[in-house]
PDB file of N, CA and C in Angstrom:
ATOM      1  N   UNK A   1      73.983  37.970-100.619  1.00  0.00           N
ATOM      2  CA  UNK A   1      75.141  38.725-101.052  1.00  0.00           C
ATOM      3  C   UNK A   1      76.381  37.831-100.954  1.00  0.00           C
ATOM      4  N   UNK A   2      77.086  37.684-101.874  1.00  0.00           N
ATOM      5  CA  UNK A   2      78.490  37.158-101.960  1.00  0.00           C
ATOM      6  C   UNK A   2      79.396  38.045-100.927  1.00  0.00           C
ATOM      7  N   UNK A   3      80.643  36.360-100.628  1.00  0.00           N
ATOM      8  CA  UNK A   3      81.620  37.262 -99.767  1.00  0.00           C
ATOM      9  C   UNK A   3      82.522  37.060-100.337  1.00  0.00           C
ATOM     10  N   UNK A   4      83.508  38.158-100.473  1.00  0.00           N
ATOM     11  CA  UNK A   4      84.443  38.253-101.079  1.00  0.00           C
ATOM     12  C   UNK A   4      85.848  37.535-100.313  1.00  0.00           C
ATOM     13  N   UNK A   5      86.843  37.013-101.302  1.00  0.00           N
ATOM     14  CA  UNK A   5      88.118  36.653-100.054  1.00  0.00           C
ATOM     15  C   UNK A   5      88.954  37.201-100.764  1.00  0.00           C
ATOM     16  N   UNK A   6      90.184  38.181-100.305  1.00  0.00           N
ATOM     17  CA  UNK A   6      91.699  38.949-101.118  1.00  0.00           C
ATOM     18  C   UNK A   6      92.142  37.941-100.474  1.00  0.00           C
ATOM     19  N   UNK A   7      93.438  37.327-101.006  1.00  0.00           N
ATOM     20  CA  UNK A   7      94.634  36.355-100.798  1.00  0.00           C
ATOM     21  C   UNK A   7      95.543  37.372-101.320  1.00  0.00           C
ATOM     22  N   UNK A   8      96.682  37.464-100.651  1.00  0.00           N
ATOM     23  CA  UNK A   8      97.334  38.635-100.998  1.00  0.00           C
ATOM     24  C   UNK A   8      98.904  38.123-100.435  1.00  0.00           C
ATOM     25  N   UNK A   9      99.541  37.247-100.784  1.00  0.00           N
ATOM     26  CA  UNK A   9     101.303  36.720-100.601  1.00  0.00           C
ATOM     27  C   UNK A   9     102.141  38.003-100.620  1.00  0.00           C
ATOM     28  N   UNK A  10     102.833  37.695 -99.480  1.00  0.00           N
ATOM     29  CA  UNK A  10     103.957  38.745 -99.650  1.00  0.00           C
ATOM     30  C   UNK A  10     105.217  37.991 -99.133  1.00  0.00           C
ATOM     31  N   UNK A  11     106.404  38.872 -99.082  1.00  0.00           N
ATOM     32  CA  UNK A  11     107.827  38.565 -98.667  1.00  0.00           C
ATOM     33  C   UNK A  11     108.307  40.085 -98.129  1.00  0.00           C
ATOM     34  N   UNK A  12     108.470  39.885 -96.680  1.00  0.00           N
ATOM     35  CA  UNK A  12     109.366  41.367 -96.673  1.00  0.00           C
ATOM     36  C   UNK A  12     108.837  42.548 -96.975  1.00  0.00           C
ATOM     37  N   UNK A  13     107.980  43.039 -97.321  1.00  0.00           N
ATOM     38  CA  UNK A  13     107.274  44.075 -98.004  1.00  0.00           C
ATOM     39  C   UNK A  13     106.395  44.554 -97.162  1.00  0.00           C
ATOM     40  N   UNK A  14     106.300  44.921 -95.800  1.00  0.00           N
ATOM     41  CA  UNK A  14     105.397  45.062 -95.200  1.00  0.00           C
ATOM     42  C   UNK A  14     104.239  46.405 -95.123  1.00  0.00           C
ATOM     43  N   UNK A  15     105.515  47.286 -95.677  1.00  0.00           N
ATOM     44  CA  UNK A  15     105.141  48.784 -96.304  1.00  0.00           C
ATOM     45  C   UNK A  15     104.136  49.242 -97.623  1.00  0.00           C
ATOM     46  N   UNK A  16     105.204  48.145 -98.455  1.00  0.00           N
ATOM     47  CA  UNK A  16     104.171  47.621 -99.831  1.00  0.00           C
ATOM     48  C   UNK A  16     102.989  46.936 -99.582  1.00  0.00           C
ATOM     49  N   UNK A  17     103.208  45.758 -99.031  1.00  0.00           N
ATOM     50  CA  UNK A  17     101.846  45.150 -98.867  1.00  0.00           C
ATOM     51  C   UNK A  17     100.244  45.706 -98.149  1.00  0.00           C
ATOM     52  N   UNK A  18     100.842  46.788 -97.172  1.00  0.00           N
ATOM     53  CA  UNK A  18      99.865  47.819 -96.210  1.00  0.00           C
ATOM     54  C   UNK A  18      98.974  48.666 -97.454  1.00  0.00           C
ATOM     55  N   UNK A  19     100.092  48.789 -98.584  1.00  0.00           N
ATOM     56  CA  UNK A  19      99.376  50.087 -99.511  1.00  0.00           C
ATOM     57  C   UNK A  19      98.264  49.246-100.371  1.00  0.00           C
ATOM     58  N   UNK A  20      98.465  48.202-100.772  1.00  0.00           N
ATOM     59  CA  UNK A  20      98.023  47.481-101.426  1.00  0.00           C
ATOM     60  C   UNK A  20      97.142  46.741-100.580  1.00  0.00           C
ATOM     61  N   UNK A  21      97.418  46.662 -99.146  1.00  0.00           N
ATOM     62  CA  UNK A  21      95.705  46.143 -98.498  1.00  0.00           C
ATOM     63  C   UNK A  21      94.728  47.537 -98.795  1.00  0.00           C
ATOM     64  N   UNK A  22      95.473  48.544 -97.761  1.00  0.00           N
ATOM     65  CA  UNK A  22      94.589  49.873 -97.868  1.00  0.00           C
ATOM     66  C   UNK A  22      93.781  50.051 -99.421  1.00  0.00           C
ATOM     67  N   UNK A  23      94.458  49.836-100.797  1.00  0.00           N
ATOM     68  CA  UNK A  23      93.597  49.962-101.615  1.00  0.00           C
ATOM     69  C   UNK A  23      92.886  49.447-102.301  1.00  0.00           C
ATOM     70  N   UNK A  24      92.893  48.320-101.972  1.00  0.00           N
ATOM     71  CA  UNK A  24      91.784  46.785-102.148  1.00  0.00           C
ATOM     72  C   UNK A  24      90.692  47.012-100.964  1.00  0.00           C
ATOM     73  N   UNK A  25      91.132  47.436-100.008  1.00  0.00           N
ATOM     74  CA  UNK A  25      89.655  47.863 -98.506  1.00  0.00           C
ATOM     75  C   UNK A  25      88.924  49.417 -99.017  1.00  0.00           C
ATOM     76  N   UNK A  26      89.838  49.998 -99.224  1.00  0.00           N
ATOM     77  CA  UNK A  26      88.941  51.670 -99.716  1.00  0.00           C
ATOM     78  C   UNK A  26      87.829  50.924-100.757  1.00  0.00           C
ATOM     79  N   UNK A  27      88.305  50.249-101.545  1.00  0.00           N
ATOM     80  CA  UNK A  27      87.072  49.965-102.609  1.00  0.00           C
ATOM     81  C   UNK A  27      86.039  48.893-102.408  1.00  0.00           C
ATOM     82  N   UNK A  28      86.411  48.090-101.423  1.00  0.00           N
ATOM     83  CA  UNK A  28      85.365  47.433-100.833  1.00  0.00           C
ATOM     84  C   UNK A  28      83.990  47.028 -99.763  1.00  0.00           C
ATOM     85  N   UNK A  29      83.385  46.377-100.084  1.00  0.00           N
ATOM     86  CA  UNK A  29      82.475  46.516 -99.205  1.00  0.00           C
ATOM     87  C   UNK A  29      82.465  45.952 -97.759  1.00  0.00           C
ATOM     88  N   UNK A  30      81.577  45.622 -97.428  1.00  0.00           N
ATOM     89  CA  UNK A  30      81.431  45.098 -95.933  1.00  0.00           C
ATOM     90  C   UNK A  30      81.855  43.956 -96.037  1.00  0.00           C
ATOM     91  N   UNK A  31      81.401  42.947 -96.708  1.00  0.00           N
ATOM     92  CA  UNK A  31      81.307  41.625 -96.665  1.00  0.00           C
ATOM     93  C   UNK A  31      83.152  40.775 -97.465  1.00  0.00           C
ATOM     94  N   UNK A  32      83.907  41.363 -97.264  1.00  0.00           N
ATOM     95  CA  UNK A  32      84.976  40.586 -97.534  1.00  0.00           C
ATOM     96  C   UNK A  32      86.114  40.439 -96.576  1.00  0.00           C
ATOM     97  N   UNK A  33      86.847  39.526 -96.523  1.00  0.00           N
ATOM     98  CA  UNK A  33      87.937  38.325 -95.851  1.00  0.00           C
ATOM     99  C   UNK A  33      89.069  38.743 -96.486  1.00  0.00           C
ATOM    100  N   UNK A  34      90.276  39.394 -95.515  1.00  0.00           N
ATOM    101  CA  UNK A  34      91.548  39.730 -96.622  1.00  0.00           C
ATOM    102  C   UNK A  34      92.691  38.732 -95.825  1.00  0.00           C
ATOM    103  N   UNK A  35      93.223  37.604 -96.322  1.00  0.00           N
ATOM    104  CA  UNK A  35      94.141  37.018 -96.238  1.00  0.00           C
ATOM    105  C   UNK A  35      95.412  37.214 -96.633  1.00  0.00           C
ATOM    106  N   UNK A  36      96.313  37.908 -95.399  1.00  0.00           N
ATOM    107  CA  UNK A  36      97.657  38.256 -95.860  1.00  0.00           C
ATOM    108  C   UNK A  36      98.847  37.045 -95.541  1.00  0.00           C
ATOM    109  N   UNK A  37      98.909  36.452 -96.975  1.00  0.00           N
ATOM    110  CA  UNK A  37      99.939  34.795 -96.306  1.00  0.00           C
ATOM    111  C   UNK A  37     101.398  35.197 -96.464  1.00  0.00           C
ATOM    112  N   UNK A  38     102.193  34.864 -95.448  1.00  0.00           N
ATOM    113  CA  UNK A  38     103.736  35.547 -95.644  1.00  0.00           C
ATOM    114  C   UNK A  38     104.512  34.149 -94.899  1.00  0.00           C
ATOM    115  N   UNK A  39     105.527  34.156 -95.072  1.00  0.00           N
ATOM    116  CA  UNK A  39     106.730  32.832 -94.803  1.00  0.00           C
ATOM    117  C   UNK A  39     106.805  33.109 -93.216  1.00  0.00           C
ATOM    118  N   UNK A  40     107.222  31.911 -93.151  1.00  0.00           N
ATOM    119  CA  UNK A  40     107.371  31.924 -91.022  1.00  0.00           C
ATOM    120  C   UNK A  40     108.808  32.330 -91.136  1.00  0.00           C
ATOM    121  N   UNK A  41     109.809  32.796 -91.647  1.00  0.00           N
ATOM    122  CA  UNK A  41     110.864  32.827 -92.155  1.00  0.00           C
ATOM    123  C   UNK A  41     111.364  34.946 -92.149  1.00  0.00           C
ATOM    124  N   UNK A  42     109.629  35.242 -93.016  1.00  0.00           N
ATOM    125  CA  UNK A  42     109.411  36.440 -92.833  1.00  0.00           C
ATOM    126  C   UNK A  42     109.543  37.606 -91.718  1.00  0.00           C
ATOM    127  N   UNK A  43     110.612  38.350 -91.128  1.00  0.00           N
ATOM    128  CA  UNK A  43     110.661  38.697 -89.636  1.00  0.00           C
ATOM    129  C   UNK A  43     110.148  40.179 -89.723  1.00  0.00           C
ATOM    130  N   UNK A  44     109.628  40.399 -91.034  1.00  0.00           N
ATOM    131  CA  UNK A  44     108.770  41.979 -91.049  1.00  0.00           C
ATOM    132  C   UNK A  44     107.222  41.441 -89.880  1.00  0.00           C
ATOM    133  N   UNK A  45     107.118  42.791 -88.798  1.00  0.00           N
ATOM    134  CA  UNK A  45     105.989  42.865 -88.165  1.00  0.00           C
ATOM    135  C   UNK A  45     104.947  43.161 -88.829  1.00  0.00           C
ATOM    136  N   UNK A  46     103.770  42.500 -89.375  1.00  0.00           N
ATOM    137  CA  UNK A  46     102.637  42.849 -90.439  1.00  0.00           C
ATOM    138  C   UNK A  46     101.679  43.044 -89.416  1.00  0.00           C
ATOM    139  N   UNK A  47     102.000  42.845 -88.277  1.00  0.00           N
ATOM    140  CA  UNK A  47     100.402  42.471 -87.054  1.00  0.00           C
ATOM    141  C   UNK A  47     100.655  44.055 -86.662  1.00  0.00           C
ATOM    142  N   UNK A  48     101.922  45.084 -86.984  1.00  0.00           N
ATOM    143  CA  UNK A  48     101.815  46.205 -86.892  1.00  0.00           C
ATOM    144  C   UNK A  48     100.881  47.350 -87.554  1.00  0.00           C
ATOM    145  N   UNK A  49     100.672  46.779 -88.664  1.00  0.00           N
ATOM    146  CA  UNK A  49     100.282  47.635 -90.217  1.00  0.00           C
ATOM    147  C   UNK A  49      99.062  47.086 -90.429  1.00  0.00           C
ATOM    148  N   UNK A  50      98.207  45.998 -90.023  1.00  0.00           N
ATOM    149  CA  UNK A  50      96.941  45.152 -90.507  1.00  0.00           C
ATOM    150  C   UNK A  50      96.255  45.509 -89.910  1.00  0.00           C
ATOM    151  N   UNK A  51      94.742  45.747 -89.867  1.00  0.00           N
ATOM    152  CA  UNK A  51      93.772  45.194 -88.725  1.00  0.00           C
ATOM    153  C   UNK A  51      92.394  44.690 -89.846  1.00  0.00           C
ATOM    154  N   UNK A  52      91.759  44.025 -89.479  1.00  0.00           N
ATOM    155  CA  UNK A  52      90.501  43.427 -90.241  1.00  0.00           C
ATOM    156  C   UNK A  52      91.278  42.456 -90.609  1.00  0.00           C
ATOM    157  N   UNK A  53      92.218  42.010 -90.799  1.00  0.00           N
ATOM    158  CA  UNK A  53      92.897  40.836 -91.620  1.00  0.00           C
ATOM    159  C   UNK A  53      93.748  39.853 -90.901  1.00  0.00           C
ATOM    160  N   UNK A  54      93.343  38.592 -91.510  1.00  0.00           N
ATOM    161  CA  UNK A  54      93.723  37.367 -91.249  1.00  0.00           C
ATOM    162  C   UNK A  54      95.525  37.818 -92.152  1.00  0.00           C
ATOM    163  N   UNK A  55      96.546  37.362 -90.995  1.00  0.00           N
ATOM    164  CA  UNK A  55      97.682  37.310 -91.097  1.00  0.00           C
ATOM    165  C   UNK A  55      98.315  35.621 -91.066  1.00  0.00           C
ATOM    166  N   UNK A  56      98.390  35.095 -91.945  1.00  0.00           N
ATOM    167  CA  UNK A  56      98.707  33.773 -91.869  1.00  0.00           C
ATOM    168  C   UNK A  56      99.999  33.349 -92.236  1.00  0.00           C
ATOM    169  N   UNK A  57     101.001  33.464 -91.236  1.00  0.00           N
ATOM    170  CA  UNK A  57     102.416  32.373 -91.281  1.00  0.00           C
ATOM    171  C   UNK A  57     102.459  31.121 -91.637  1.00  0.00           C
ATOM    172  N   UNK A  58     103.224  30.590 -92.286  1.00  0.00           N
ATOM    173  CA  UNK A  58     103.477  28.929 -92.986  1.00  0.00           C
ATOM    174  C   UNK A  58     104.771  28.916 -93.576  1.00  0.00           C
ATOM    175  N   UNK A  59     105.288  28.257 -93.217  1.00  0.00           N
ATOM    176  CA  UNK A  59     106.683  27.659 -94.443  1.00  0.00           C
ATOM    177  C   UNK A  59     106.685  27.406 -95.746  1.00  0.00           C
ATOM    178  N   UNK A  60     105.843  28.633 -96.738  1.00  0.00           N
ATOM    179  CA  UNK A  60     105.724  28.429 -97.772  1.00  0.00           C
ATOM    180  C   UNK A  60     107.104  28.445 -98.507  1.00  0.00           C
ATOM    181  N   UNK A  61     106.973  27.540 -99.870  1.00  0.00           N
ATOM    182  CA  UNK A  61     107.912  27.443-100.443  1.00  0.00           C
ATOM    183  C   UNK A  61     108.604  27.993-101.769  1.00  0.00           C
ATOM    184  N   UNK A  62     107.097  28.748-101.938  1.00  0.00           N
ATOM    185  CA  UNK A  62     106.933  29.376-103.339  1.00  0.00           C
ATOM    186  C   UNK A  62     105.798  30.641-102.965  1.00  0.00           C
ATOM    187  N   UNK A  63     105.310  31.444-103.997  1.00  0.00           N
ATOM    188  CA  UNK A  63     104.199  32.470-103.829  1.00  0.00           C
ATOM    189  C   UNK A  63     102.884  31.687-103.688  1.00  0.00           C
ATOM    190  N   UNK A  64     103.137  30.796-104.690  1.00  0.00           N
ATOM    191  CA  UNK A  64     101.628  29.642-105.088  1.00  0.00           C
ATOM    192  C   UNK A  64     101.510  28.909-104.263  1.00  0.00           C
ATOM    193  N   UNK A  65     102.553  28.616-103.167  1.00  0.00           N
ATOM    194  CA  UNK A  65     102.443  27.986-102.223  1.00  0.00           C
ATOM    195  C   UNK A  65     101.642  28.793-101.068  1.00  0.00           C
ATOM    196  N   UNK A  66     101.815  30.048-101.228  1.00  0.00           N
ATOM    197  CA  UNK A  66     101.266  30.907 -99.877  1.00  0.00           C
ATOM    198  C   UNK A  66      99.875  30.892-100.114  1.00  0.00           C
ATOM    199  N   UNK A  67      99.813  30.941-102.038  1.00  0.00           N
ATOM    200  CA  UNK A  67      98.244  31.631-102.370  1.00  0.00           C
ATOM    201  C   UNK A  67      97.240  29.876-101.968  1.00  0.00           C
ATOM    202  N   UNK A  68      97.378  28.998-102.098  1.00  0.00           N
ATOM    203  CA  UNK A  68      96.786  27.515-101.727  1.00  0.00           C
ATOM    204  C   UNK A  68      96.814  27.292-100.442  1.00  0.00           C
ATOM    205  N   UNK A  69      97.664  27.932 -99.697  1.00  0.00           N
ATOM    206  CA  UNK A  69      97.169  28.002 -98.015  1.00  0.00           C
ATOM    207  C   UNK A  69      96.298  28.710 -97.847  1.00  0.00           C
ATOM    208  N   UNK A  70      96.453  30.307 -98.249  1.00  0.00           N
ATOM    209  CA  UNK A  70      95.559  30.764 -97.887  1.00  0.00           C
ATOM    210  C   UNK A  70      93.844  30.594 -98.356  1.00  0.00           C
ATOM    211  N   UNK A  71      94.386  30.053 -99.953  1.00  0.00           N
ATOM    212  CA  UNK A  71      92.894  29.540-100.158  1.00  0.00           C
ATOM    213  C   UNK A  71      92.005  28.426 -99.721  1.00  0.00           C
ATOM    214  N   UNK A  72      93.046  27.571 -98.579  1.00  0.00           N
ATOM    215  CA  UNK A  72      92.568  26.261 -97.931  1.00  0.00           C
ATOM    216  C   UNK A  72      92.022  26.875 -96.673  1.00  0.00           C
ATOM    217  N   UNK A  73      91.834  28.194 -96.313  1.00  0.00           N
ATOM    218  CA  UNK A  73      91.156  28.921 -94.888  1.00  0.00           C
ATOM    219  C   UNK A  73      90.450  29.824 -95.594  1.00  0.00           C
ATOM    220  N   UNK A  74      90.410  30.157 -96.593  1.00  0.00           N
ATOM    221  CA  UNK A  74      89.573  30.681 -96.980  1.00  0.00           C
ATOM    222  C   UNK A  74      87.848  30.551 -97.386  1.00  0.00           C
ATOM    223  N   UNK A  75      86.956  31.547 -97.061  1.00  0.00           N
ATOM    224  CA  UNK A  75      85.945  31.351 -96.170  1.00  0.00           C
ATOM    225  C   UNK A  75      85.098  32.162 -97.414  1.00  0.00           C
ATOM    226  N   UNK A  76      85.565  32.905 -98.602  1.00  0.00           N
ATOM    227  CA  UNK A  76      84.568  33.651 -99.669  1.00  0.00           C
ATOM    228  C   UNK A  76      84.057  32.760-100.295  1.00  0.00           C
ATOM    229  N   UNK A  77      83.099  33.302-100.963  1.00  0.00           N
ATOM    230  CA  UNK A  77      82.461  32.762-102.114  1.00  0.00           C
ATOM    231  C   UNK A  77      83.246  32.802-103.661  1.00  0.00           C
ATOM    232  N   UNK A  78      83.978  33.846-103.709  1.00  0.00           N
ATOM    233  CA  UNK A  78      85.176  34.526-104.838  1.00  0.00           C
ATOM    234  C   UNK A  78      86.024  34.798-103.693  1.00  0.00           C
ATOM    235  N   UNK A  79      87.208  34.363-104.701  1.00  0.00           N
ATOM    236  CA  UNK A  79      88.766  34.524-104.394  1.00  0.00           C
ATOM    237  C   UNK A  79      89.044  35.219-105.201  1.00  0.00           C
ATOM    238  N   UNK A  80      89.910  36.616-104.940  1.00  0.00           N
ATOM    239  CA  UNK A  80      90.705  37.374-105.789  1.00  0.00           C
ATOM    240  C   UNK A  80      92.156  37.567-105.346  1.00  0.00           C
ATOM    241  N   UNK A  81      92.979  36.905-105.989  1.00  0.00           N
ATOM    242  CA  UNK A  81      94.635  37.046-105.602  1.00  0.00           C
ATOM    243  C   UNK A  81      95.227  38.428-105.824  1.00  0.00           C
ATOM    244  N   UNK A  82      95.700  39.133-105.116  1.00  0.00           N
ATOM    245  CA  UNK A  82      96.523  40.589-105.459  1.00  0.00           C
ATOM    246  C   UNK A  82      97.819  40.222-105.554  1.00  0.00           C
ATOM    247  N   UNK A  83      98.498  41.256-105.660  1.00  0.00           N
ATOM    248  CA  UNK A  83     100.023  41.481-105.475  1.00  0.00           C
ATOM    249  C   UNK A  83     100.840  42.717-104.969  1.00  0.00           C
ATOM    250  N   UNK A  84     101.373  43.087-104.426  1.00  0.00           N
ATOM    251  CA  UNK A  84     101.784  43.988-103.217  1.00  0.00           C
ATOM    252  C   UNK A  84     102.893  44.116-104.959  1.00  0.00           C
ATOM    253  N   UNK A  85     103.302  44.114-105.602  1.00  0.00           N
ATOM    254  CA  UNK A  85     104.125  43.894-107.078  1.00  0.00           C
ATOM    255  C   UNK A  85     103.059  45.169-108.208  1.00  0.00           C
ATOM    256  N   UNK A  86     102.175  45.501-107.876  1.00  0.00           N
ATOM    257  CA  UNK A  86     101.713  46.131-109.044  1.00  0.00           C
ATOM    258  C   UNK A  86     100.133  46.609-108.441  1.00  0.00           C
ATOM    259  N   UNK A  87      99.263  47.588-109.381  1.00  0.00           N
ATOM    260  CA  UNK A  87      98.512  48.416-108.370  1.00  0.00           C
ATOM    261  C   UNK A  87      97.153  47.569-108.764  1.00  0.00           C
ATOM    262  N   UNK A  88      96.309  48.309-107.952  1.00  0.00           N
ATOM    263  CA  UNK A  88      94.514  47.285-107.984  1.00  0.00           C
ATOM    264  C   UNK A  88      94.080  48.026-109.032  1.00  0.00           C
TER     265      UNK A  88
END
């Protein structure tokens, strides 16, 4: 069975980004890795709103910058990028 990895960049959005984990996990199975990459810069608490998920801080410089970190720890077989910006 394939494992799935969500890469999922945010800014500030910690409210947004929760809805948009919650509805990428309701539809998934057992076997996937959700990578939430946000700026070290970022002072929203996400370790409040997450659990199952890798929360990864970095000095990104861009979005594409967050989504290539997180895909350099990333551990799936498929990568699917979301956006906390628009629905699953």
């Amino acid at each position: 069975m394939s494992k799935f990895t969500i890469i999922h960049p945010t800014k500030s959005r910690p409210l947004s980004a929760f809805q948009t984990y919650s509805k990428w996990m309701a539809f998934s199975e057992h076997n996937v890795e959700y990578i939430l990459s946000v700026d070290t810069d970022d002072e929203a608490n996400y370790e409040n709103f997450f659990d199952n998920c890798i929360i990864l801080r970095l000095p990104n410089k861009s979005a594409i910058e967050a989504i290539n970190n997180a895909a350099k720890i990333a551990t799936g077989d498929l990568l699917i990028v979301v956006s906390d910006d628009f629905d699953c």
